[in-house]
Protein backbone atom coordinates (compact mmCIF):
# COMPACT_ATOMS: atom_id res chain seq x y z
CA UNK A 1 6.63 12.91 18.87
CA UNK A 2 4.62 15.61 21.00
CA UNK A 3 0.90 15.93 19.01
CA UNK A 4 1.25 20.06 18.85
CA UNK A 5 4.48 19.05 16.99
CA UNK A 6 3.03 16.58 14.53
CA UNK A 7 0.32 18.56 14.17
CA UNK A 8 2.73 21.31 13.40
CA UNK A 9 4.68 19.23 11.02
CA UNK A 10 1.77 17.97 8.98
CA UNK A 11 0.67 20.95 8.57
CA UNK A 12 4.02 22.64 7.32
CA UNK A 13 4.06 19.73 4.94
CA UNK A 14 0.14 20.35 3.76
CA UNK A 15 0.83 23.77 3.39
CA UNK A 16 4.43 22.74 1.29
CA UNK A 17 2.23 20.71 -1.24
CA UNK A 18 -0.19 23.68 -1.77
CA UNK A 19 2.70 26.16 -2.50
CA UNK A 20 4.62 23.43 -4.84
CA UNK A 21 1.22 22.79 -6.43
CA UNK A 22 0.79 26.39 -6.98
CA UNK A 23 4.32 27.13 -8.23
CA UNK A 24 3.91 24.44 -10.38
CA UNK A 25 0.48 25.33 -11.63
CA UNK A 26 2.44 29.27 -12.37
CA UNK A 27 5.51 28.36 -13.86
CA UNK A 28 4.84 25.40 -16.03
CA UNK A 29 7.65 22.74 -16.80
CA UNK A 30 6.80 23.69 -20.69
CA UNK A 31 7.72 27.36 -20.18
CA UNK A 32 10.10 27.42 -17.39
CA UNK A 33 13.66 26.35 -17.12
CA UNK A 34 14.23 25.60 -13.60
CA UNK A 35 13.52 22.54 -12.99
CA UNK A 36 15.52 19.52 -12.49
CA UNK A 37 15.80 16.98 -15.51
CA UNK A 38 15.42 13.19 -14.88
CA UNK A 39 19.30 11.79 -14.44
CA UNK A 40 18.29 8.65 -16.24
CA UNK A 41 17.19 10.15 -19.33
CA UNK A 42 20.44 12.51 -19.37
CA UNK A 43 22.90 9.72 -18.55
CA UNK A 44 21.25 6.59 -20.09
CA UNK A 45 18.60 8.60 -22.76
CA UNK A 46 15.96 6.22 -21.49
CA UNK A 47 12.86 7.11 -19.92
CA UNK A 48 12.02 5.90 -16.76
CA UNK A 49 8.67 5.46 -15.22
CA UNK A 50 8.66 8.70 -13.80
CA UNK A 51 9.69 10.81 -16.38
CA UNK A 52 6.81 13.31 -17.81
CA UNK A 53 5.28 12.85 -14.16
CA UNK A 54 6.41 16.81 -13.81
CA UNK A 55 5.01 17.68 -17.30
CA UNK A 56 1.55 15.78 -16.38
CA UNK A 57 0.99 17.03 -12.75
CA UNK A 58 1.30 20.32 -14.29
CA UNK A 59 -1.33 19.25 -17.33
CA UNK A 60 -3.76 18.12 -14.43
CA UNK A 61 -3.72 21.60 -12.69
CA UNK A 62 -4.34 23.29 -15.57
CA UNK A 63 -7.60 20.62 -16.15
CA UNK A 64 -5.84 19.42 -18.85
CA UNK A 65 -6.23 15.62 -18.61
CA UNK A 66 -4.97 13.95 -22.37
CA UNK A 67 -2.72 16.22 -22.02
CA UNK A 68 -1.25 14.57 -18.62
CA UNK A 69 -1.92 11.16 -19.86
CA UNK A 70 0.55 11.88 -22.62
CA UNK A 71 2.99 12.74 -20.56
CA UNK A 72 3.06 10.20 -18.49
CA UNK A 73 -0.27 7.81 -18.19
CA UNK A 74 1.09 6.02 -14.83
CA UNK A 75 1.42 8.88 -12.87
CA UNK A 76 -2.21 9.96 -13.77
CA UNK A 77 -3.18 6.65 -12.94
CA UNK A 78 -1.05 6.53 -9.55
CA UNK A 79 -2.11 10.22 -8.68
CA UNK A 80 -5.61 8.57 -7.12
CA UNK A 81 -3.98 6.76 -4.88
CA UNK A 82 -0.82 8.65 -3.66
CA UNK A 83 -3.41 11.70 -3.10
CA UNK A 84 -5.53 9.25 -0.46
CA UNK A 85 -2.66 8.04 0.81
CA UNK A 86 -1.34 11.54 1.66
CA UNK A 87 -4.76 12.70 2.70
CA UNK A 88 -4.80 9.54 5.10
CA UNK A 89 -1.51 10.31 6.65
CA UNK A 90 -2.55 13.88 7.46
CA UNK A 91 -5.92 13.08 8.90
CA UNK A 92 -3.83 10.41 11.51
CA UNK A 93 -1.41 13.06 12.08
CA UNK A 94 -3.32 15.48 13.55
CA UNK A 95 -5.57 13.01 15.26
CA UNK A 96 -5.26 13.02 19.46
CA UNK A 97 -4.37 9.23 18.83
CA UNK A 98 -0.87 7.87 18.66
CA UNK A 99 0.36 8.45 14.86
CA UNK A 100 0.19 5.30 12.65
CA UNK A 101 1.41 5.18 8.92
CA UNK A 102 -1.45 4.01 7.39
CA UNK A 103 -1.28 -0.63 5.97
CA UNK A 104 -0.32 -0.42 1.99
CA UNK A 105 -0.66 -4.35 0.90
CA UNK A 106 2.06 -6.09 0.50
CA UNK A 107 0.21 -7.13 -2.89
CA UNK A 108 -0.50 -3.83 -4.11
CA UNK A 109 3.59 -2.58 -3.38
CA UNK A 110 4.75 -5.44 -5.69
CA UNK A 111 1.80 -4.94 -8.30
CA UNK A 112 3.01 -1.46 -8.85
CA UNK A 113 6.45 -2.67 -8.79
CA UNK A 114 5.91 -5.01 -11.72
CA UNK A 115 3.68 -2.35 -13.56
CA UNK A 116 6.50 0.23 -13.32
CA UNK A 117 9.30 -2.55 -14.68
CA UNK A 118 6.68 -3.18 -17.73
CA UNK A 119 5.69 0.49 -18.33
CA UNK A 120 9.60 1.75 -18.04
CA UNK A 121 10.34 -1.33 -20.79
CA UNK A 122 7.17 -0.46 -22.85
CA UNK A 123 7.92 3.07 -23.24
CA UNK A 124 11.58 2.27 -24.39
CA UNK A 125 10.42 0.42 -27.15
CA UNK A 126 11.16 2.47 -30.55
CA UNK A 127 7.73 3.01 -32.05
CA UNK A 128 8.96 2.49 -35.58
């Protein structure tokens, strides 16, 4: 890919997350009907280990953190990392250099895979 168009394209993406974040930040998933609802919960009524993550990226806009750790604590623990990662992608995408995704461990992929197996089994369990 050409650099004016990657730099074009990450920056039609950066400018996509601002406008989600703001929509999102506007219309809160508490107070607004439109969006989607997680297909395992309506088909299987579990929850899996992203549901909430709408509800709690909303709660963190708002500076509302116990309020996005109730909603779902592994996205507020994941939203650290996914933000660097993003922020890593853009900065080599609109470097001169050739574009290279940026090295996620092997270690860490599987560590997060096992976490999210645990946490969507833990927060199944009937708390009664």
């Amino acid at each position: 890919m050409r650099y004016a168009t990657r730099c074009a394209v990450a920056n039609l993406l950066a400018l996509a997350t601002v406008v989600c974040a703001f929509l999102l930040r506007r219309f809160p998933p508490e107070t607004t009907q439109f969006y989607p609802r997680c297909p395992v919960y309506v088909w299987l009524h579990l929850y899996c280990p992203g549901c909430g993550g709408t509800r709690a990226a909303a709660a963190l806009l708002h500076g509302r953190f116990m309020e996005a750790i109730h909603w779902n604590i592994a996205f507020v623990m994941l939203s650290p990392l996914v933000l660097l990662f993003l922020a890593l992608c853009y900065w080599r995408a609109v470097q001169r250099k050739d574009f290279v995704w940026p090295a996620v461990p092997e270690s860490l992929l599987k560590t997060i895979l096992v976490l999210s197996a645990v946490f969507f089994i833990a927060r199944n369990i009937p708390a009664h």
